[in-house]
Protein backbone atom coordinates (compact mmCIF):
# COMPACT_ATOMS: atom_id res chain seq x y z
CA UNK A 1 11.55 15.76 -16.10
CA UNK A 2 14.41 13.59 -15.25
CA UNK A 3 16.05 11.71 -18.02
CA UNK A 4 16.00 8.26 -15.92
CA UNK A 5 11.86 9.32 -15.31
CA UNK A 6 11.65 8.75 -19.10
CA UNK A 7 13.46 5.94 -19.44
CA UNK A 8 11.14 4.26 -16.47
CA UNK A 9 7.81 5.71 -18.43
CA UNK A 10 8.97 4.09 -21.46
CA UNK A 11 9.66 0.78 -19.87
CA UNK A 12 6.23 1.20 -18.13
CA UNK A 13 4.51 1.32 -21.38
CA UNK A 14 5.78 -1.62 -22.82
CA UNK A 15 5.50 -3.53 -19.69
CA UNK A 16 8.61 -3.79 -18.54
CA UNK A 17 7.20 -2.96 -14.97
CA UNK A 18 9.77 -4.78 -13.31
CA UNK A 19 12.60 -3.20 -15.04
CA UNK A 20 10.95 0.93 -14.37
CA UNK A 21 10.67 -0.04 -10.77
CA UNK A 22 14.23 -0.62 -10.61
CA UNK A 23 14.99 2.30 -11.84
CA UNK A 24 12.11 4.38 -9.87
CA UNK A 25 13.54 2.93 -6.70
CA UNK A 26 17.10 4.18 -7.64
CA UNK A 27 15.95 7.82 -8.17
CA UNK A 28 14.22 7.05 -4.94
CA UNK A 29 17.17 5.42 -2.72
CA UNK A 30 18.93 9.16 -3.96
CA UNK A 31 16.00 11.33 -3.05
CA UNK A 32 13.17 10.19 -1.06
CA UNK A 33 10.69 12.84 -1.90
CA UNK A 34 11.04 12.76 -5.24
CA UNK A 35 7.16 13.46 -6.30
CA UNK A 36 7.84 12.20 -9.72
CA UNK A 37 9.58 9.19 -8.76
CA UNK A 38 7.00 8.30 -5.81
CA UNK A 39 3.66 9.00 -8.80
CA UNK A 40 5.18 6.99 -11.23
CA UNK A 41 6.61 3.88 -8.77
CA UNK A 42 2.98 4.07 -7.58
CA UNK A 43 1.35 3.41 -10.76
CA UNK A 44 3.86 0.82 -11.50
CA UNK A 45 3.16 -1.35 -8.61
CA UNK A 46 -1.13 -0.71 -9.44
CA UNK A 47 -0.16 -2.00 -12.79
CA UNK A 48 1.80 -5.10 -11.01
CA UNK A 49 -1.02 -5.93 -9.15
CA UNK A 50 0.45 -4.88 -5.91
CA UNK A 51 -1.95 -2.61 -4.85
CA UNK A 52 -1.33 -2.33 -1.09
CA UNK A 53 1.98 -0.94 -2.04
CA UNK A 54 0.65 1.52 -4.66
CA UNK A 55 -1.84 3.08 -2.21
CA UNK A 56 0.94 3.72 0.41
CA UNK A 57 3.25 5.14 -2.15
CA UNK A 58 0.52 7.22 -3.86
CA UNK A 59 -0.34 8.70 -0.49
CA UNK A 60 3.23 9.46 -0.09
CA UNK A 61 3.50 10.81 -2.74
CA UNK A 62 -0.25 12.99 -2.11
CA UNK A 63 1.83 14.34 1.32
CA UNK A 64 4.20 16.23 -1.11
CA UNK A 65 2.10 17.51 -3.40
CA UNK A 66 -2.10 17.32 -4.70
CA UNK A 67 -2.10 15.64 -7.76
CA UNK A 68 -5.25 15.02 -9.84
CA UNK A 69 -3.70 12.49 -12.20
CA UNK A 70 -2.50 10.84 -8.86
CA UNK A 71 -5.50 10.88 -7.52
CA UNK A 72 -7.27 9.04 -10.30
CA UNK A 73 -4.24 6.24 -9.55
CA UNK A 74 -4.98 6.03 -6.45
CA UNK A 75 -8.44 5.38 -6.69
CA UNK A 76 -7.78 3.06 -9.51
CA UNK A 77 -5.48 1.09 -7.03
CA UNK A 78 -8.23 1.26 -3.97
CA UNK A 79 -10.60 -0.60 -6.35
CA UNK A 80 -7.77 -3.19 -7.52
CA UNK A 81 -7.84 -2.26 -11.15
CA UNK A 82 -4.61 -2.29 -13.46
């Protein structure tokens, strides 16, 4: 897993959402289809509250590549729970 992945799970855990989507979007702005990147700025934006934007990044993210884990977010954000 990418180093900068890490470093926006670790920020994600102690709720420094705003800080790991920075630095999801970054990966992101250097490689679109990163499945990683796309998963993990999903379940930031769930845990934000923004749940519009998860869904359309988690089914982004689903066009790359099945996830079950992802799947779970996604239904997590389709309810609206964080």
């Amino acid at each position: 897993m990418d180093e900068k992945i890490k470093i926006a799970i670790d920020l994600m855990k102690n709720d420094s959402l705003e800080e790991a989507l920075n630095i999801l979007n970054e990966i992101l702005r250097e490689d679109k289809k990163n499945f990683e990147a796309l998963k993990y700025k999903g379940n930031v934006l769930r845990l934000m509250g923004r749940f519009d934007e998860a869904l359309e990044v988690f089914e982004e993210a689903l066009a790359i590549k099945e996830d079950e884990e992802l799947n779970t977010f996604r239904m997590l954000a389709k309810l609206k729970i964080k």
